[in-house]
N, C-alpha and C. Protein backbone atom coordinates (compact mmCIF):
# COMPACT_ATOMS: atom_id res chain seq x y z
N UNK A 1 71.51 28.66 96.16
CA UNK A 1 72.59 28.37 97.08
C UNK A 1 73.59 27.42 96.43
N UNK A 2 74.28 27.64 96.79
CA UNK A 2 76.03 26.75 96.29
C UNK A 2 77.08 26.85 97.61
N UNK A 3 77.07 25.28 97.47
CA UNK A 3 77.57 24.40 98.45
C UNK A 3 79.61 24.25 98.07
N UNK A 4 80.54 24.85 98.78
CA UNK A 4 81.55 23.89 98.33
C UNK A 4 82.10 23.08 99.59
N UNK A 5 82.72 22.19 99.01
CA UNK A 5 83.24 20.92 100.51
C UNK A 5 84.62 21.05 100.17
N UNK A 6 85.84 20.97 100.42
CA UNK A 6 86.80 21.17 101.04
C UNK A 6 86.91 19.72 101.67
N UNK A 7 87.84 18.90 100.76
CA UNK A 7 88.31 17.77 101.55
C UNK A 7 90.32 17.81 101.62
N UNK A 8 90.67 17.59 102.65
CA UNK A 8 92.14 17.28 102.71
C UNK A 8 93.02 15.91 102.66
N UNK A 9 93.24 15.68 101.80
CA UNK A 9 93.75 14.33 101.59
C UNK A 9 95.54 14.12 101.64
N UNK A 10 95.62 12.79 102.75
CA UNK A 10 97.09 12.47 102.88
C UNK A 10 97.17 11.09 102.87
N UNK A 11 97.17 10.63 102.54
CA UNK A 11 98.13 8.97 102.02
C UNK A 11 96.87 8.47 102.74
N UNK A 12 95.51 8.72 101.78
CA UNK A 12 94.11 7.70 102.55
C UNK A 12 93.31 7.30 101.44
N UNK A 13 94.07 6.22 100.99
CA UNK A 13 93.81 5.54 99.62
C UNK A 13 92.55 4.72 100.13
N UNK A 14 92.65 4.34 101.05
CA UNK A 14 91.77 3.10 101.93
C UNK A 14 90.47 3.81 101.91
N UNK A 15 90.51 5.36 102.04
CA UNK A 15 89.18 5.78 102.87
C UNK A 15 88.70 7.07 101.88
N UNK A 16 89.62 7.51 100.83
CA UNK A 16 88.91 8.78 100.22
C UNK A 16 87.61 8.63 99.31
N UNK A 17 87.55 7.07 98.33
CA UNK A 17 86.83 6.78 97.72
C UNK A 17 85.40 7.02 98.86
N UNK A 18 85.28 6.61 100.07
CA UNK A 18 84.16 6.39 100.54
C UNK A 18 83.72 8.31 100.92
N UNK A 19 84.68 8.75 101.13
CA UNK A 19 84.00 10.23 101.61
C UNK A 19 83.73 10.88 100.32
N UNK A 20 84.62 10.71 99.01
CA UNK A 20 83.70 11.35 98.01
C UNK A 20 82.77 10.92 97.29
N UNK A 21 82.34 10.03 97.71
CA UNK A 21 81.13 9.03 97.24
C UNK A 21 80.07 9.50 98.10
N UNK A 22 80.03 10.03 99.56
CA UNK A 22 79.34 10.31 100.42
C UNK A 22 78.97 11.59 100.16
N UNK A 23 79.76 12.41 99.20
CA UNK A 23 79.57 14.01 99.29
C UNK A 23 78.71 14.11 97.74
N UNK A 24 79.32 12.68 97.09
CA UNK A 24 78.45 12.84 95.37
C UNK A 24 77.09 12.34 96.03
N UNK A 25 76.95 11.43 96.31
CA UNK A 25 75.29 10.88 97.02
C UNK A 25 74.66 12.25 97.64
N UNK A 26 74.94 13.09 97.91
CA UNK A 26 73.97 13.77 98.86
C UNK A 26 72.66 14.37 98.17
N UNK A 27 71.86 14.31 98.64
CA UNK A 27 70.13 14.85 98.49
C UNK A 27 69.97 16.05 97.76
N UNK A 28 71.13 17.02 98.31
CA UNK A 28 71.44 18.51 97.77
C UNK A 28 72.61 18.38 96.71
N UNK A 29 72.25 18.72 95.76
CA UNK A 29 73.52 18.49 94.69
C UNK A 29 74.38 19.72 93.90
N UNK A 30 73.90 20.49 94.25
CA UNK A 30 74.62 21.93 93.92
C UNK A 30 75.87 22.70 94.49
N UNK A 31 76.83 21.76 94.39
CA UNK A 31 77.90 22.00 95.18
C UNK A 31 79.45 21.38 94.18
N UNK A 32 80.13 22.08 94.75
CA UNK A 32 81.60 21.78 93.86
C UNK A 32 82.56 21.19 95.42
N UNK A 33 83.01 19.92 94.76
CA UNK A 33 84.00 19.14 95.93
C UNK A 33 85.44 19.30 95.35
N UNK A 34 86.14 20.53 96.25
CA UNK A 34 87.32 20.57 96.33
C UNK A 34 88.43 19.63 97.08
N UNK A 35 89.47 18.79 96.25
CA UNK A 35 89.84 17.93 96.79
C UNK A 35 91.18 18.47 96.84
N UNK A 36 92.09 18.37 98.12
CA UNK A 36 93.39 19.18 98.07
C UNK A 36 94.31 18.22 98.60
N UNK A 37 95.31 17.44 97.80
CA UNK A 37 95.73 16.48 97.78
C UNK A 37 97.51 17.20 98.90
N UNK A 38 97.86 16.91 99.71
CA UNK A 38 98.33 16.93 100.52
C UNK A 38 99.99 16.10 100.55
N UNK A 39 100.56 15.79 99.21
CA UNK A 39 101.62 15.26 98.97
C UNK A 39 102.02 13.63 99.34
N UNK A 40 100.45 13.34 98.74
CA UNK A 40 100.34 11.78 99.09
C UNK A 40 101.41 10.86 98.38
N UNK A 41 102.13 9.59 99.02
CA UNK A 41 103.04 8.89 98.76
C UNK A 41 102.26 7.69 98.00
N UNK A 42 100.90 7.27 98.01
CA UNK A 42 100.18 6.43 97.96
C UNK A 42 99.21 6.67 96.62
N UNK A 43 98.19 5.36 96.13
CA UNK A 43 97.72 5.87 94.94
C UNK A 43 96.67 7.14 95.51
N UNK A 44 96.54 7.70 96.43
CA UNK A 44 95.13 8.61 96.33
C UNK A 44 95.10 9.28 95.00
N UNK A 45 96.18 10.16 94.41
CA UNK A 45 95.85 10.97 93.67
C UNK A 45 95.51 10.29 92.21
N UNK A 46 95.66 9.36 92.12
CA UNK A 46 95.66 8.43 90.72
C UNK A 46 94.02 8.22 91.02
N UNK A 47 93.45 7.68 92.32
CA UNK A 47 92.35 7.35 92.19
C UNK A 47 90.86 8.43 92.61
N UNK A 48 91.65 9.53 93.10
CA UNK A 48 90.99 10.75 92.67
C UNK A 48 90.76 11.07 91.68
N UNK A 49 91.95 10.91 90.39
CA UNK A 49 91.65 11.15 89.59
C UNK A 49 90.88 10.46 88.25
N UNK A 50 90.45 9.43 88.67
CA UNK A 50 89.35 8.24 88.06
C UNK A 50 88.33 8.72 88.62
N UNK A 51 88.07 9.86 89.02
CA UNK A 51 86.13 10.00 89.59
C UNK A 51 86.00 10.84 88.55
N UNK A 52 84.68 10.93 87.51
CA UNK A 52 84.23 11.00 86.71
C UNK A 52 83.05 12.05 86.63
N UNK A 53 83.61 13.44 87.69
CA UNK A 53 81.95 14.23 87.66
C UNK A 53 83.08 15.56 87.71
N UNK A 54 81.86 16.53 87.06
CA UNK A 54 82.72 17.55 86.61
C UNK A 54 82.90 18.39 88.49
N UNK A 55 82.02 18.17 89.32
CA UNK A 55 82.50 18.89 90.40
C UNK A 55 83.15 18.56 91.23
N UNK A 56 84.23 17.48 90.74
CA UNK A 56 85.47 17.03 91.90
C UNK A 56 86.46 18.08 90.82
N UNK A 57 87.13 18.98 92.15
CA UNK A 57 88.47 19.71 91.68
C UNK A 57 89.52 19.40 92.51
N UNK A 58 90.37 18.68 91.71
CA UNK A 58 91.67 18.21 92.20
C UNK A 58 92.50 19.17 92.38
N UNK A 59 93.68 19.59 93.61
CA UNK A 59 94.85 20.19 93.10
C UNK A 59 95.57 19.72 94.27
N UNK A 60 97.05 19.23 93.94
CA UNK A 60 97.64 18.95 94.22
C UNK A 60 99.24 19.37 95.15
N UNK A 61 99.43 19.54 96.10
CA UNK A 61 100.48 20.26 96.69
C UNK A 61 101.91 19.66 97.52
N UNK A 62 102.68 19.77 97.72
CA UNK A 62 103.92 19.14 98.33
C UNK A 62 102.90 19.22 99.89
N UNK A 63 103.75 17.80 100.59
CA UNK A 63 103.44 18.19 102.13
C UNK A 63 103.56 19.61 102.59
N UNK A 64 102.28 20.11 102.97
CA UNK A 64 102.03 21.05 104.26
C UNK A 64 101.89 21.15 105.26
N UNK A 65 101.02 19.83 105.55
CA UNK A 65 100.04 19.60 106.45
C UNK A 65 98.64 19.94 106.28
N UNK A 66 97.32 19.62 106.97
CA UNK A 66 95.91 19.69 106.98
C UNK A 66 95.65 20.88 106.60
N UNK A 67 96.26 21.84 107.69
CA UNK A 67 95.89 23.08 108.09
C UNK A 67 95.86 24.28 106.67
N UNK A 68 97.15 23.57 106.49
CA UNK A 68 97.34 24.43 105.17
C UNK A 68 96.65 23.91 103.82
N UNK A 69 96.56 22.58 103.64
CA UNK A 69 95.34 21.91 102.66
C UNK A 69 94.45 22.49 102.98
N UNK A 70 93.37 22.71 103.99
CA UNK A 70 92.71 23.42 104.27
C UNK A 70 91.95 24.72 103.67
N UNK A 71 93.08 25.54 104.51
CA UNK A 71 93.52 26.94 104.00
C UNK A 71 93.56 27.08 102.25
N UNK A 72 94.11 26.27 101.35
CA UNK A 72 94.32 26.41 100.06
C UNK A 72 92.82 26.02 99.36
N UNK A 73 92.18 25.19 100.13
CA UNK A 73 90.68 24.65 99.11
C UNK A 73 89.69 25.88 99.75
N UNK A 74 90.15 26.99 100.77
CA UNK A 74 89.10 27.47 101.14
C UNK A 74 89.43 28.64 100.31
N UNK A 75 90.48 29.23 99.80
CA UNK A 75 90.94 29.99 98.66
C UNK A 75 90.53 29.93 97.51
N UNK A 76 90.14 28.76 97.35
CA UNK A 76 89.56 27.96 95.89
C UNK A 76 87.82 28.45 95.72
N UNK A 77 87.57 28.07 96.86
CA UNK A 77 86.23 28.08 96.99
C UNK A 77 85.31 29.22 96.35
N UNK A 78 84.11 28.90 95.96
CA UNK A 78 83.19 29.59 94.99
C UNK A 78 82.19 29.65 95.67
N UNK A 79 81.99 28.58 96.77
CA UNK A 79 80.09 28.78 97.48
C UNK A 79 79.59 29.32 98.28
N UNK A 80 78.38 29.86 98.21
CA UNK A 80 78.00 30.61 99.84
C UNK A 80 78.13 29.90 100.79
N UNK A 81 78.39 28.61 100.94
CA UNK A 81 78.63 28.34 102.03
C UNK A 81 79.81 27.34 102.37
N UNK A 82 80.27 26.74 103.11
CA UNK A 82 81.57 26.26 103.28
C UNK A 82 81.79 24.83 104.02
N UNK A 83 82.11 23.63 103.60
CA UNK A 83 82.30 22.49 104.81
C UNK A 83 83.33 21.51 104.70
N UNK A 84 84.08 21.44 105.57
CA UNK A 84 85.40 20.57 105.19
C UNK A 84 84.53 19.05 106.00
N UNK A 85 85.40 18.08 105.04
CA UNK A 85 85.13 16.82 105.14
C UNK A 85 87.01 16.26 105.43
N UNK A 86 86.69 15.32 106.17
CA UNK A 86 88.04 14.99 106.33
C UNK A 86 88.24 13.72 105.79
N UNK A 87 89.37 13.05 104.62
CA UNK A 87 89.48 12.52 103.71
C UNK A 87 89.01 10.99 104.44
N UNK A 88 89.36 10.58 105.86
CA UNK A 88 88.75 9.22 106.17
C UNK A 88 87.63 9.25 107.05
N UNK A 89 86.44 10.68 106.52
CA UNK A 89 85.12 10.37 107.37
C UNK A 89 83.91 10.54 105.98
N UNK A 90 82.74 10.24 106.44
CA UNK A 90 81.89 10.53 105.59
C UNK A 90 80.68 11.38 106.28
N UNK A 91 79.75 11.75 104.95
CA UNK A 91 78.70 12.61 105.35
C UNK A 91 77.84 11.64 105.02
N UNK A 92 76.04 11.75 105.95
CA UNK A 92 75.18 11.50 105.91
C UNK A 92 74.77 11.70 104.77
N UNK A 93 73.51 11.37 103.90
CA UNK A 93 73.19 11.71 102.94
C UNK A 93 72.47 13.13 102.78
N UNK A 94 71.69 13.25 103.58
CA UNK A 94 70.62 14.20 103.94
C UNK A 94 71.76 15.35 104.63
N UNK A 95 72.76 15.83 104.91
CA UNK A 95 73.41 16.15 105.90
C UNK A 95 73.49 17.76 104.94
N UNK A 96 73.50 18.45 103.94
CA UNK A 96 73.69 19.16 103.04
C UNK A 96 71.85 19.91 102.76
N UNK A 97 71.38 18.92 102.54
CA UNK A 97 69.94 19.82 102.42
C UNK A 97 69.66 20.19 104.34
N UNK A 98 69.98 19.38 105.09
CA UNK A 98 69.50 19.20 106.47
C UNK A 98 70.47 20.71 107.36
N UNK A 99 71.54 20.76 106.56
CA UNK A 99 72.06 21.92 107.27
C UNK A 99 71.87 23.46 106.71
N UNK A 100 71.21 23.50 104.60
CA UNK A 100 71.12 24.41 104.74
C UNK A 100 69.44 25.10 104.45
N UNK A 101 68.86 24.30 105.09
CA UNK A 101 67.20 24.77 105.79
C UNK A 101 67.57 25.08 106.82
């Protein structure tokens, strides 16, 4: 099984470090974190791009909005299965093996 996450990011410098830290921690590790940067004014994309694991995929787009960040990382996507994270929440640790038993 292969996991991808789908995060949408807009000017949440404050809070992205903690949700992709929450999605690298998880129990289940076979998964690629698509990060779809949303035409941030702020450092997010500078400090997205200081994470250091080959399964954060950055790409970057003019304002759309969510919907369409969204829409573009689920285009991207490679895994059987699918979960958007929203750039200022986090996941449980266990939350990835726990959903796909």
């Amino acid at each position: 099984m292969f996991l991808s996450v789908i995060i949408p990011s807009y000017n949440h410098e404050k809070y992205i470090a903690e949700a992709i830290n929450s999605v690298l921690a998880q129990s289940f590790q076979n998964f690629e974190l698509i990060i779809i940067d949303d035409g941030s004014k702020d450092s997010s994309v500078e400090l997205i791009k200081s994470i250091n694991d080959p399964r954060v995929k950055l790409t970057t787009q003019e304002n759309q909005g969510a919907h369409n960040a969204i829409n573009n990382g689920l285009k991207l996507a490679q895994g059987d299965y699918l979960t958007i994270l929203n750039s200022d929440d986090s996941f449980h640790e266990d939350r990835f093996s726990e959903c796909l038993d």
